[in-house]
C-alpha atoms as a PDB file:
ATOM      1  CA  UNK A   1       0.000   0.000   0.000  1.00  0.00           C
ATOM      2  CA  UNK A   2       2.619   2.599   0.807  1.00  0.00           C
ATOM      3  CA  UNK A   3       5.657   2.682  -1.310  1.00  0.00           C
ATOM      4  CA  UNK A   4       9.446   2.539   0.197  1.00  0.00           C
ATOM      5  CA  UNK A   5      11.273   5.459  -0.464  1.00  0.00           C
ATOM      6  CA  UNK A   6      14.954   5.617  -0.799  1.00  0.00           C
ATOM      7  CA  UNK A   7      17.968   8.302  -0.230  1.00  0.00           C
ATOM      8  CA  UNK A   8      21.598   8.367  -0.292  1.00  0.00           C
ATOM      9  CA  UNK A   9      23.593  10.059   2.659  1.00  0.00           C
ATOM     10  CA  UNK A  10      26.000  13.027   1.553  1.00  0.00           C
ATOM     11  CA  UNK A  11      27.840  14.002   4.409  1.00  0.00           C
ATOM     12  CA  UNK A  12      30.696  12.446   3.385  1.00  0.00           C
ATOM     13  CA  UNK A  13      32.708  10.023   0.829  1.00  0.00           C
ATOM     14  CA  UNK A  14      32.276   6.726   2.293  1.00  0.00           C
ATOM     15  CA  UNK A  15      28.319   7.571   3.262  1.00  0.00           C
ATOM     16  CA  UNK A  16      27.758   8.665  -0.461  1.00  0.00           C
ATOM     17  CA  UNK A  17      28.232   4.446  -1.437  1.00  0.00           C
ATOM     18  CA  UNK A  18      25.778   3.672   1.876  1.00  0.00           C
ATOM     19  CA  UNK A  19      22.230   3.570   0.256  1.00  0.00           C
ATOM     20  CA  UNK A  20      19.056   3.942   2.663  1.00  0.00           C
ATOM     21  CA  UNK A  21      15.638   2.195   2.198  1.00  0.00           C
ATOM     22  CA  UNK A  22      12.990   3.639   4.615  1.00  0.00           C
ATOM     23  CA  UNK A  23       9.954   1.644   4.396  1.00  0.00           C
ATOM     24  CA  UNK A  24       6.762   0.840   7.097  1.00  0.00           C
ATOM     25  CA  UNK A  25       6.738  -2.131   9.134  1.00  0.00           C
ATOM     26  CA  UNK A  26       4.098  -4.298  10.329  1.00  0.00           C
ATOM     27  CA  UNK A  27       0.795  -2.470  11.378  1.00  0.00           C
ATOM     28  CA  UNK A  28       0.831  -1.918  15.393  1.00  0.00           C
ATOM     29  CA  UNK A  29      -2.409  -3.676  16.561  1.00  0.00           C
ATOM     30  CA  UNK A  30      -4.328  -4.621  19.071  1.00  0.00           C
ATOM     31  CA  UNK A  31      -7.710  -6.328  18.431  1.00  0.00           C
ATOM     32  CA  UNK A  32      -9.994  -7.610  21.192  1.00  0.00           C
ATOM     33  CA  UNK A  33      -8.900  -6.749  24.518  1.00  0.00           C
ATOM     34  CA  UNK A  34     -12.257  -5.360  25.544  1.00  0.00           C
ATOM     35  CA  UNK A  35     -10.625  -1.990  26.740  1.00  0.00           C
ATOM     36  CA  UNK A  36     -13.119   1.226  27.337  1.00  0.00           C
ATOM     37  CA  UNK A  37     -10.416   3.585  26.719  1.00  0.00           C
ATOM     38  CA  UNK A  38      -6.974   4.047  24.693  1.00  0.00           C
ATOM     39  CA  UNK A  39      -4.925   4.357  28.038  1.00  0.00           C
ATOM     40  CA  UNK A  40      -5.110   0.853  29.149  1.00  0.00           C
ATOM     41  CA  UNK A  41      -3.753  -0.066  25.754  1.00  0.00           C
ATOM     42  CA  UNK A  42      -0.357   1.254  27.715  1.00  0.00           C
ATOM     43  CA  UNK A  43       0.309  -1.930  29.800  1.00  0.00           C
ATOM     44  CA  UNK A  44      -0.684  -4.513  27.363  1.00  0.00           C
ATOM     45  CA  UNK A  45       1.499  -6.363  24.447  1.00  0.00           C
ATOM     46  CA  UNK A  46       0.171  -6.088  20.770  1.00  0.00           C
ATOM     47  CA  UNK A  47      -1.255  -8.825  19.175  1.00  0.00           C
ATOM     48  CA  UNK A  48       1.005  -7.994  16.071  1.00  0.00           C
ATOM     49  CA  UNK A  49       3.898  -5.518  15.188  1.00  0.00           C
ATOM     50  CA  UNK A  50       6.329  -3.778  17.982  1.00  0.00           C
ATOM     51  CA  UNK A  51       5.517  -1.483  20.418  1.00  0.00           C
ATOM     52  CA  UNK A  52       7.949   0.735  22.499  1.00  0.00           C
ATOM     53  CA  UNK A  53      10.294  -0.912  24.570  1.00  0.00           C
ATOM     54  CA  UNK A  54      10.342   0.216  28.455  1.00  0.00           C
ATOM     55  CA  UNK A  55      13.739  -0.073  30.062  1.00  0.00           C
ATOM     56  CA  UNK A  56      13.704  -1.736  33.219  1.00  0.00           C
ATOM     57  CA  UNK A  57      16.602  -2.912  35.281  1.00  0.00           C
ATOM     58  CA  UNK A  58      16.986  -6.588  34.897  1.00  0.00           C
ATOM     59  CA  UNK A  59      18.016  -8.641  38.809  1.00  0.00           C
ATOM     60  CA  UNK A  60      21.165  -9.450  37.356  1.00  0.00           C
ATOM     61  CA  UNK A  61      22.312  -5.613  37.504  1.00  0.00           C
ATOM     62  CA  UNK A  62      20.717  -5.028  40.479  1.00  0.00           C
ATOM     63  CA  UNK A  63      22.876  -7.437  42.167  1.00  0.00           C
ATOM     64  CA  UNK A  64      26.087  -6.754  40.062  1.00  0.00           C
ATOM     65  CA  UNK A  65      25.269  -2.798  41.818  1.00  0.00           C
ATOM     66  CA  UNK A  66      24.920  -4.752  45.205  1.00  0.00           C
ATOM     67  CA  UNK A  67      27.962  -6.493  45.176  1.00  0.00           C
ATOM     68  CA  UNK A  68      29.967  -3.969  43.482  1.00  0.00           C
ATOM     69  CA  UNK A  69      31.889  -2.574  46.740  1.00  0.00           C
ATOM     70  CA  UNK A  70      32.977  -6.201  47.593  1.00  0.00           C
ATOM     71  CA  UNK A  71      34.471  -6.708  43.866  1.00  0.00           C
ATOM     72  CA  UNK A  72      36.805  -3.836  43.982  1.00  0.00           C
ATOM     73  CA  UNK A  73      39.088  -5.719  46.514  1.00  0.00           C
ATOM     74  CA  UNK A  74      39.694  -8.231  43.230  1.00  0.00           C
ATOM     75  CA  UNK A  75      40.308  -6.235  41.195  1.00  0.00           C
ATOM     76  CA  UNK A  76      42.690  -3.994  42.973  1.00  0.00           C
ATOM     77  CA  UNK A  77      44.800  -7.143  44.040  1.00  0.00           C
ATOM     78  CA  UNK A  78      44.868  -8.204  40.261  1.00  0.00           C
ATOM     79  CA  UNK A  79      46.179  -5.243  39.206  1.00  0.00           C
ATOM     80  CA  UNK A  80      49.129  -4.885  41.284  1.00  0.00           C
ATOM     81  CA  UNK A  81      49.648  -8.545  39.938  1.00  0.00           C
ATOM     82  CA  UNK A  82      49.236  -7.260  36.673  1.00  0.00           C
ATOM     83  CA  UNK A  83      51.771  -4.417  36.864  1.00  0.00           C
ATOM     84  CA  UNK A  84      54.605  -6.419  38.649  1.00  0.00           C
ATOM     85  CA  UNK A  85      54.276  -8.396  34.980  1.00  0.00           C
ATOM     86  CA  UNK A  86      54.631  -5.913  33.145  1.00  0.00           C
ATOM     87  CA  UNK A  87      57.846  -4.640  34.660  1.00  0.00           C
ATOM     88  CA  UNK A  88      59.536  -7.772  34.620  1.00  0.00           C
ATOM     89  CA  UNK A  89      58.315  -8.335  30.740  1.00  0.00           C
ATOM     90  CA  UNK A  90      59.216  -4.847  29.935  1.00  0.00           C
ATOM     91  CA  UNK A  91      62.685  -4.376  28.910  1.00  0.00           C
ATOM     92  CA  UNK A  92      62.523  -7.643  26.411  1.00  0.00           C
ATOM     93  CA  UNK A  93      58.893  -5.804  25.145  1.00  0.00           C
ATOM     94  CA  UNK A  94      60.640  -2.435  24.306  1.00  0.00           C
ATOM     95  CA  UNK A  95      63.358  -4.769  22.482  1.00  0.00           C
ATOM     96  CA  UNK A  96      61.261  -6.771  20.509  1.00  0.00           C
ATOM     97  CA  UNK A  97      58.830  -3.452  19.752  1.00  0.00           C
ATOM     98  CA  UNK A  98      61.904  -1.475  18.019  1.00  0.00           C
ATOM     99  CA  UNK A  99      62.618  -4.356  16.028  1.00  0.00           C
ATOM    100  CA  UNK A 100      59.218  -4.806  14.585  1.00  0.00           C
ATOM    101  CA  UNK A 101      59.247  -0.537  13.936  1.00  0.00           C
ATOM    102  CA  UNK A 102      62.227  -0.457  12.138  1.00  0.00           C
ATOM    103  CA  UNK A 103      61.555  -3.664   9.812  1.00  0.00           C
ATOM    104  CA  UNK A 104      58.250  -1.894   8.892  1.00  0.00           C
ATOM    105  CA  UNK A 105      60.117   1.655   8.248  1.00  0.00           C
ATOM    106  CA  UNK A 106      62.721  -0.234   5.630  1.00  0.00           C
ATOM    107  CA  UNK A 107      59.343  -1.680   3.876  1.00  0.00           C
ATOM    108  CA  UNK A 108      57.633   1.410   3.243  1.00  0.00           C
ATOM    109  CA  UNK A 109      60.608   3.296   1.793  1.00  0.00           C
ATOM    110  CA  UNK A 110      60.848   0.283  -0.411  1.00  0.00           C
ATOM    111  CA  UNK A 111      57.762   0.648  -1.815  1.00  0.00           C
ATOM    112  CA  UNK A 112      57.361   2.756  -4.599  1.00  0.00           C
ATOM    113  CA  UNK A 113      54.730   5.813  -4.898  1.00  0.00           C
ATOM    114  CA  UNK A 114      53.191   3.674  -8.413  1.00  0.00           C
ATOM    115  CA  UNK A 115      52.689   0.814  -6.115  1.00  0.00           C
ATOM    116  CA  UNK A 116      51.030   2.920  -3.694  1.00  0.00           C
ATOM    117  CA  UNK A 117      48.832   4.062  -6.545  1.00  0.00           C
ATOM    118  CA  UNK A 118      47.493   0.944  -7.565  1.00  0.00           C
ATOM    119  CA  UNK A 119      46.710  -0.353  -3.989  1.00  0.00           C
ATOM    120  CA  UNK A 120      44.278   2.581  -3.862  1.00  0.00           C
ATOM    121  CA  UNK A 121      42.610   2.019  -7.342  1.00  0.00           C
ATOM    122  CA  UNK A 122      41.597  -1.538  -6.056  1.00  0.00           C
ATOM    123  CA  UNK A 123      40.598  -0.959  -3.208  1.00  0.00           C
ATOM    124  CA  UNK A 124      38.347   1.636  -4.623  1.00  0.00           C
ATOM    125  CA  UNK A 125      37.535  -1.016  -6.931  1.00  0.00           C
ATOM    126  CA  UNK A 126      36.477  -3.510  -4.177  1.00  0.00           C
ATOM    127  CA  UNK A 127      33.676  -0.960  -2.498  1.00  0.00           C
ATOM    128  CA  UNK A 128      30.311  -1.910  -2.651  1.00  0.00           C
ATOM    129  CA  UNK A 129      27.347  -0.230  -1.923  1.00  0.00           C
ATOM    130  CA  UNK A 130      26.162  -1.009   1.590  1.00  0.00           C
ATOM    131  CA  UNK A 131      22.487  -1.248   1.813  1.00  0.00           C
ATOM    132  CA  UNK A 132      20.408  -0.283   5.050  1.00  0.00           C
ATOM    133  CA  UNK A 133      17.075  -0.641   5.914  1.00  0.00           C
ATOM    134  CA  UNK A 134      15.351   1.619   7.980  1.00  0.00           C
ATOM    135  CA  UNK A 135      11.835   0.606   9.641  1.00  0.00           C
ATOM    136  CA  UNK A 136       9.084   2.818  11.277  1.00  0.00           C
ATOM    137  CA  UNK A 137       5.370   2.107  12.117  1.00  0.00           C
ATOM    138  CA  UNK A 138       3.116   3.864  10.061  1.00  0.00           C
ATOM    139  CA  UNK A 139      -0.286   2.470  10.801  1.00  0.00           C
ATOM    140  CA  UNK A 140      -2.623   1.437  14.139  1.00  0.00           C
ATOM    141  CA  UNK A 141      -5.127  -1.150  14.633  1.00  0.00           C
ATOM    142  CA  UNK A 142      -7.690  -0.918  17.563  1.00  0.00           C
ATOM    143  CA  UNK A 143     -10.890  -2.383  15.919  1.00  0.00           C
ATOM    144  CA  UNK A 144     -12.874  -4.832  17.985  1.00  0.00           C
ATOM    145  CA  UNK A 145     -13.022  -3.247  21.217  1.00  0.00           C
ATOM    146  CA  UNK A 146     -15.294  -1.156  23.313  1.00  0.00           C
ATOM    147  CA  UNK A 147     -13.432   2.113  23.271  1.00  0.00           C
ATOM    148  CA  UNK A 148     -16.320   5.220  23.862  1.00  0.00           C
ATOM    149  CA  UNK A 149     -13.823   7.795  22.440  1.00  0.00           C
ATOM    150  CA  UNK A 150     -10.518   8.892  20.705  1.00  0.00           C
ATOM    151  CA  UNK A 151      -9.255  11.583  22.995  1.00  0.00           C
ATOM    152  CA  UNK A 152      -5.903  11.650  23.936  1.00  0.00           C
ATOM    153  CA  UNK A 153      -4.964   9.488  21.444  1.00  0.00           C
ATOM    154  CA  UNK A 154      -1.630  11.337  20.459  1.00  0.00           C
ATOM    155  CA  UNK A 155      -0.519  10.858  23.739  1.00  0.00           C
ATOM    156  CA  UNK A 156      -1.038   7.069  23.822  1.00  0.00           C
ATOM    157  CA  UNK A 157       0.408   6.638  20.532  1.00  0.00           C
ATOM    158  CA  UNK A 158       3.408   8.861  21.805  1.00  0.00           C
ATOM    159  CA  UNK A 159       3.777   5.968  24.464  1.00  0.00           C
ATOM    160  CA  UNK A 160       3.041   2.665  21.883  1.00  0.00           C
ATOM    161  CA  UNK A 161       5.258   3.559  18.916  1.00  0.00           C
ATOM    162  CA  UNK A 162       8.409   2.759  18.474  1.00  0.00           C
ATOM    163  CA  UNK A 163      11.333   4.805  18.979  1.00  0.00           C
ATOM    164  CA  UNK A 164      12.334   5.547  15.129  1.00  0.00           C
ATOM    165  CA  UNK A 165      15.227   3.841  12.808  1.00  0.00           C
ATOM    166  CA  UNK A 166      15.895   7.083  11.225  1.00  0.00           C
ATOM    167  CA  UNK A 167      16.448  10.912  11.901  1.00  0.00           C
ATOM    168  CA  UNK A 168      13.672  12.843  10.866  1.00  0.00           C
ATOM    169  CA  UNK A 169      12.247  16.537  11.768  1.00  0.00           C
ATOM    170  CA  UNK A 170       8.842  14.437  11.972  1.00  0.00           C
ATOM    171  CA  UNK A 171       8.105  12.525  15.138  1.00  0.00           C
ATOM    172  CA  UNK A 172       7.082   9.327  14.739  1.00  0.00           C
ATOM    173  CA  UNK A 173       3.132   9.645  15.911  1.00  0.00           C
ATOM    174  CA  UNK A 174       3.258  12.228  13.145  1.00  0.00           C
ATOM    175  CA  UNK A 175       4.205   9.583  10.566  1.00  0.00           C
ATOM    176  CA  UNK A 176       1.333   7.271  10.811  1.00  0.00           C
ATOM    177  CA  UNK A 177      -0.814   7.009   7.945  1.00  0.00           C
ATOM    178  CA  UNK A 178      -3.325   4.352   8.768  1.00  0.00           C
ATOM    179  CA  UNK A 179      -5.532   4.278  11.821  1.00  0.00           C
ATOM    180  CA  UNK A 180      -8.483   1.373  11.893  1.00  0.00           C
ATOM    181  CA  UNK A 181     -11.107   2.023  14.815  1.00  0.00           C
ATOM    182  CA  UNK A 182     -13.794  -0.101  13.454  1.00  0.00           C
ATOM    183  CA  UNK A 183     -16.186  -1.949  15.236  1.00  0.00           C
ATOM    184  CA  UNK A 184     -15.780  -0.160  19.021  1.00  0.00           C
ATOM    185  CA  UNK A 185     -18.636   2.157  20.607  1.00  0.00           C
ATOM    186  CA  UNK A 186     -17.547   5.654  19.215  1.00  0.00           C
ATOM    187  CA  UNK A 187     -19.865   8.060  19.093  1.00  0.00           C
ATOM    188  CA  UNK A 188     -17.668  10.774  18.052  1.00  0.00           C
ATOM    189  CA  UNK A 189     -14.514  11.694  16.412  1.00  0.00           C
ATOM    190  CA  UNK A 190     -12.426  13.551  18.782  1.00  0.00           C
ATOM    191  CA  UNK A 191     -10.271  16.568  17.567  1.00  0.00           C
ATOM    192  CA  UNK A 192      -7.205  14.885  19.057  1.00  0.00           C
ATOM    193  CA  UNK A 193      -7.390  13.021  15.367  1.00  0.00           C
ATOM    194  CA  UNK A 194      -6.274  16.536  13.832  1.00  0.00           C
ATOM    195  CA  UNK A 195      -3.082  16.107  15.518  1.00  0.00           C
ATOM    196  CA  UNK A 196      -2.099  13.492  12.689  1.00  0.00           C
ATOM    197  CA  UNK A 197      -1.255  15.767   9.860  1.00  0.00           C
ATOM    198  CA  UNK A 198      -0.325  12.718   7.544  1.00  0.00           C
ATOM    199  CA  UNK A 199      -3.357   9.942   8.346  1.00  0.00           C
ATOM    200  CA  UNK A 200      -4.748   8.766   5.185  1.00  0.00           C
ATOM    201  CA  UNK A 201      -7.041   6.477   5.870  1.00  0.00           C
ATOM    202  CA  UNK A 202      -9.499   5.851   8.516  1.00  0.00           C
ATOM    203  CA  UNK A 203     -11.499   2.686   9.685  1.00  0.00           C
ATOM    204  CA  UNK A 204     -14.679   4.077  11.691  1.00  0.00           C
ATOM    205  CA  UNK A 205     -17.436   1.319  10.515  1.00  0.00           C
ATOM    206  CA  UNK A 206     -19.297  -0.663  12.742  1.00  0.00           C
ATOM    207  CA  UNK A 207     -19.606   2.107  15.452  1.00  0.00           C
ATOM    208  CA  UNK A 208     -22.761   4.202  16.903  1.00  0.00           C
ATOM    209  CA  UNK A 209     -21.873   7.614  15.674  1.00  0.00           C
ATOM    210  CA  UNK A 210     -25.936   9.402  14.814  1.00  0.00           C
ATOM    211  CA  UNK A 211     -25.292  12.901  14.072  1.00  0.00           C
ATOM    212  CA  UNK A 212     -23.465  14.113  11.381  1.00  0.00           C
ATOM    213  CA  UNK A 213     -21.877  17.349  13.360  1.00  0.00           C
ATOM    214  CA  UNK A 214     -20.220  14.229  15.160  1.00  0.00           C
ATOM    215  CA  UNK A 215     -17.498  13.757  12.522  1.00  0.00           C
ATOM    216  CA  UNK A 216     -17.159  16.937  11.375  1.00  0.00           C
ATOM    217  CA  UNK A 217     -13.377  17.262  12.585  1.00  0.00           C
ATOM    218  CA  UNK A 218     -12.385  15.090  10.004  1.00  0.00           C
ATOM    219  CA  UNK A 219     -12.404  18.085   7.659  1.00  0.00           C
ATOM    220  CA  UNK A 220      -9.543  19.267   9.601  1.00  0.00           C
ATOM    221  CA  UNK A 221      -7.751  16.236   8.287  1.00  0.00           C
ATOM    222  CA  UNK A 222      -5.220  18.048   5.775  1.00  0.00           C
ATOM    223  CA  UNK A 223      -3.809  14.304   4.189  1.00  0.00           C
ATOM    224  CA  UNK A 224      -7.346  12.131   4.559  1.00  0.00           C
ATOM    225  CA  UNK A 225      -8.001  10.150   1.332  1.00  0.00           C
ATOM    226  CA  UNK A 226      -9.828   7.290   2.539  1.00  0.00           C
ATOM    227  CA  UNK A 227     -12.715   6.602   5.282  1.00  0.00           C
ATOM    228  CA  UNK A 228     -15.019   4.451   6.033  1.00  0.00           C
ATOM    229  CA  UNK A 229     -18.235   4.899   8.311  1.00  0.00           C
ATOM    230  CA  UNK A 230     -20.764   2.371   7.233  1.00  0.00           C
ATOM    231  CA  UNK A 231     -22.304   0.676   9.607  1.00  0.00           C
ATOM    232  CA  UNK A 232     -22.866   3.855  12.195  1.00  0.00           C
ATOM    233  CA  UNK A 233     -26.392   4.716  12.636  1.00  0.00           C
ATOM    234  CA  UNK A 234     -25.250   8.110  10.858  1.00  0.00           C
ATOM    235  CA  UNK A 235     -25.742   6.679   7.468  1.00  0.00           C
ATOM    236  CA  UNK A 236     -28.949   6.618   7.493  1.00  0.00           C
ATOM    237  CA  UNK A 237     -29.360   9.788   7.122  1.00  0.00           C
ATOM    238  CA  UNK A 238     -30.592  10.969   3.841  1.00  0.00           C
ATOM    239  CA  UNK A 239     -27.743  12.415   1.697  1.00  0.00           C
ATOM    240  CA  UNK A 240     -25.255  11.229   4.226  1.00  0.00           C
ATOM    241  CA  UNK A 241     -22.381  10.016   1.285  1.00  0.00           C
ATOM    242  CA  UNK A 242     -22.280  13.986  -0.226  1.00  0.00           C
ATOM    243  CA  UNK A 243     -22.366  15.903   3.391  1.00  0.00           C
ATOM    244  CA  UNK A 244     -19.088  13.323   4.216  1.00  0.00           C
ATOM    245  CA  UNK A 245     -17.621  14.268   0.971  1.00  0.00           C
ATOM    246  CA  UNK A 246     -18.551  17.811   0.938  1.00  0.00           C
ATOM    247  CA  UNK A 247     -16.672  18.105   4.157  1.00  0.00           C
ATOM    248  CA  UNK A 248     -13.732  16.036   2.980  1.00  0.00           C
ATOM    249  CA  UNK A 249     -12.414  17.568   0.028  1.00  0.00           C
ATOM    250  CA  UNK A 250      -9.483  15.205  -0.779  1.00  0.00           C
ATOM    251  CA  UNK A 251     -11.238  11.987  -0.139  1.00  0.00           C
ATOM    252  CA  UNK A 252     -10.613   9.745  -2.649  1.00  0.00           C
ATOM    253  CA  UNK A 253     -12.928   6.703  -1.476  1.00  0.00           C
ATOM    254  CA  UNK A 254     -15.747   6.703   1.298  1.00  0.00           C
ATOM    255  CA  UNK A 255     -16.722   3.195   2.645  1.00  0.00           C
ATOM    256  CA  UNK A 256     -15.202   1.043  -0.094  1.00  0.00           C
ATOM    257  CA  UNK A 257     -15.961   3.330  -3.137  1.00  0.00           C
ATOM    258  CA  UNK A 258     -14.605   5.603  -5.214  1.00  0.00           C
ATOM    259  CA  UNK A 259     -15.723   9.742  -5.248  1.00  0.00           C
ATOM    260  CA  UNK A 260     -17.147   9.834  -8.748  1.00  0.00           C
ATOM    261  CA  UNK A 261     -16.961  12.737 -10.534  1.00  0.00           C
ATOM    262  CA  UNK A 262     -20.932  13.288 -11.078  1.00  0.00           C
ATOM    263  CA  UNK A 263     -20.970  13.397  -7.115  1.00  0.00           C
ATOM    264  CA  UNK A 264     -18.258  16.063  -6.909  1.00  0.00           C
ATOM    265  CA  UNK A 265     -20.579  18.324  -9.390  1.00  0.00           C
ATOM    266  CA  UNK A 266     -23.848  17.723  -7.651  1.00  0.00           C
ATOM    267  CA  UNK A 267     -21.847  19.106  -4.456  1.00  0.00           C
ATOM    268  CA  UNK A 268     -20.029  21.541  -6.425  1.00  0.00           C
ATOM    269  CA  UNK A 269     -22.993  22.963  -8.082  1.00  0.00           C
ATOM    270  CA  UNK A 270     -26.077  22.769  -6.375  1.00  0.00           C
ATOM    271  CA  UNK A 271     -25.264  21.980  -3.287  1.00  0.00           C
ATOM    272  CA  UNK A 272     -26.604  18.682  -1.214  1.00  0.00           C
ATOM    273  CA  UNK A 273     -29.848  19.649  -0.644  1.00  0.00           C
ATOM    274  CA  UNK A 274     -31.412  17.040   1.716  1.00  0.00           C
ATOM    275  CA  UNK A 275     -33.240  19.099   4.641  1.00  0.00           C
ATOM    276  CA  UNK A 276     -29.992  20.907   5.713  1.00  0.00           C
ATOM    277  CA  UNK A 277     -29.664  24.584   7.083  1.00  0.00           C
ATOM    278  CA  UNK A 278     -27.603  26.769   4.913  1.00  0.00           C
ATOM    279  CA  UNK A 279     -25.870  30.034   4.842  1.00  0.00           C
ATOM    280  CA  UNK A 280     -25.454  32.488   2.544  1.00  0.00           C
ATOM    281  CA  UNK A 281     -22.432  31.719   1.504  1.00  0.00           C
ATOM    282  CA  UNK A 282     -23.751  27.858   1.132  1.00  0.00           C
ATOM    283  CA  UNK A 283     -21.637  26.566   4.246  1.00  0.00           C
ATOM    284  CA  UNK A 284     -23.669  24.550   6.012  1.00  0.00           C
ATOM    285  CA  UNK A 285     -24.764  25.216   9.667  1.00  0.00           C
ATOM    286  CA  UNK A 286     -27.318  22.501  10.600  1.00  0.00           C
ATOM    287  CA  UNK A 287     -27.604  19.388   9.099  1.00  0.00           C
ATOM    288  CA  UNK A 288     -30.627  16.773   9.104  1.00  0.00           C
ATOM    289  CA  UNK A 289     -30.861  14.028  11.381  1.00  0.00           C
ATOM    290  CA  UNK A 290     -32.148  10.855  11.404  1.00  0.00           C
ATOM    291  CA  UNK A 291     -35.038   9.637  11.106  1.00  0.00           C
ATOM    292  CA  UNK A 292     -37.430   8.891  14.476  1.00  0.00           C
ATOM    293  CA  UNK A 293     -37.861   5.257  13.196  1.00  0.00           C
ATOM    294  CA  UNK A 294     -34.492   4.616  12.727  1.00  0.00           C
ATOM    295  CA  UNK A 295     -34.159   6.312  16.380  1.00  0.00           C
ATOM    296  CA  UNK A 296     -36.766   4.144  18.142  1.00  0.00           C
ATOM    297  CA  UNK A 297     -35.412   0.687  16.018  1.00  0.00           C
ATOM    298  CA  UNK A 298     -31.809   1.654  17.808  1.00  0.00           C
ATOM    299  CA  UNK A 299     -33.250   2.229  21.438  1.00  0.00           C
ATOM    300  CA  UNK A 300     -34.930  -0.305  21.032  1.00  0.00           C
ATOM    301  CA  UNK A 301     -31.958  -2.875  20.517  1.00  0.00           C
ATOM    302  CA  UNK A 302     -30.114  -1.184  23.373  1.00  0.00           C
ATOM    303  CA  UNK A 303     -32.735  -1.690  25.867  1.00  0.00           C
ATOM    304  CA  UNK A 304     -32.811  -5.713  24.590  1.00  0.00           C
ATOM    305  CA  UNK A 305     -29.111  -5.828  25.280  1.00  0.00           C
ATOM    306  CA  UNK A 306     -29.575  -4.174  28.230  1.00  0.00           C
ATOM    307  CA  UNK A 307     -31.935  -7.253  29.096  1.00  0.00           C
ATOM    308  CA  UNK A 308     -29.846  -9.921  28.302  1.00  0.00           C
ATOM    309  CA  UNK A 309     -26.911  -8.744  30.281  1.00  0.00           C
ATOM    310  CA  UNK A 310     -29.357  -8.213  33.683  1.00  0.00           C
ATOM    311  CA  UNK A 311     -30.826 -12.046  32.353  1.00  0.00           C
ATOM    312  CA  UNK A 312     -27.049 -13.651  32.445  1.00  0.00           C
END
């Protein structure tokens, strides 16, 4: 889905021949747990991809800290023992150090500066291009749980992600593209979401968002080119598709299909026209909501699961 990107270093001669490949790595997720909120997420292990390490002092160091006072004693005695070596071994060192110097002196004047040439063409002959491949996580998985809302997210993410492979004046919450909260109990989407300048595309299906004015921070989403919110009681609201796309200019596909062109001109043009409240300008200031029967049908079904819970 996202393409790897590469880039060569130029600080210097031997980083010019190291070539980079920064590319996404597995999706962060973490389906059914059952949590109400994003900050429990903090103490539990993903189901897939790598989440930020916390350093912790293993028992091993907290003894070696312990017992560091009594090994000093050692090693103090072993290096007097050391040094009363070296003394003795000295003299016939220094000896056999000068010879070695001087042999090496006589070989370098006897080589000549062509020689010297050629070593250097080969071994610029025999460097390769190094390849490195730098990782970061670029997408989040939460669906299946029973989360009521996204706030704070940018905070929790801060504390998930990964530290990053490479430098970069982004952070690395700032780098994720992909978020998927499907299937929880949202009824909003919080503004914390806006904090993701680069998210592309967003899961919200299978949630119990009913009022339009609900989601209406995702047209603060400057990068958003793909969301989904079927399955919310929201689209049954009459002209729900052209209000979502009126509001998200670059979307490219809303639940699973593509922003035609004819849509883009009914918007464009004339406007959606379905019961909403309009300025003069044509910027919308109330929208319509949904219907009582589909109102009643949906109170209804929470007051039968609210049955069969007090039942078990």
């Amino acid at each position: 889905m996202f393409q790897k990107t590469n880039s060569t270093i130029s600080k210097n001669a031997e980083e010019k021949e190291t070539l980079c490949y920064i590319e996404a790595d597995k999706p962060l997720v973490y389906n059914f747990f059952d949590v109400t909120s994003l900050s429990q997420l903090t103490d539990k292990e993903p189901t897939s991809g790598k989440r930020k390490v916390n350093k912790k002092k293993d028992s091993s160091e907290e003894k070696g800290e312990k017992g560091e006072g009594a090994d000093k004693k050692n090693i103090e005695e072993d290096e007097l023992k050391l040094k009363k070596l070296k003394n003795e071994s000295n003299e016939q060192y220094e000896g056999n150090l000068r010879d070695e110097i001087n042999d090496n002196k006589n070989k370098k004047f006897d080589m000549t500066k062509n020689q010297q040439r050629n070593k250097e063409d080969k071994n610029k002959e025999e460097k390769k291009i190094k390849l490195k491949f730098k990782k970061y996580t670029n997408a989040f998985n939460v669906s299946n749980n029973k989360l009521t809302s996204l706030n704070g997210i940018y905070e929790v993410l801060t504390e998930l992600l990964p530290e990053l492979t490479f430098k970069s004046k982004l952070g690395k919450v700032e780098l994720l593209q992909w978020i998927d909260v499907s299937r929880n109990k949202l009824t909003d989407i919080s503004a914390d979401i806006t904090r993701l300048p680069y998210l592309k595309i967003l899961y919200v299906h299978g949630n119990n968002i009913q009022e339009i004015e609900k989601v209406t921070n995702l047209a603060k989403c400057p990068s958003l080119t793909s969301l989904t919110l079927y399955g919310n009681p929201i689209d049954h609201i009459r002209g729900y598709r052209h209000f979502i796309i009126e509001m998200c200019q670059l979307l490219e596909k809303l639940d699973g299909a593509v922003v035609s062109e004819k849509e883009l001109d009914i918007i464009k043009f004339r406007g959606s026209r379905y019961g909403e409240v309009r300025d003069k300008k044509g910027v919308v200031r109330r929208y319509p909501k949904l219907p009582e029967e589909i109102i009643k049908t949906i109170q209804m079904a929470e007051q039968n699961n609210g049955d069969k819970k007090d039942e078990n």
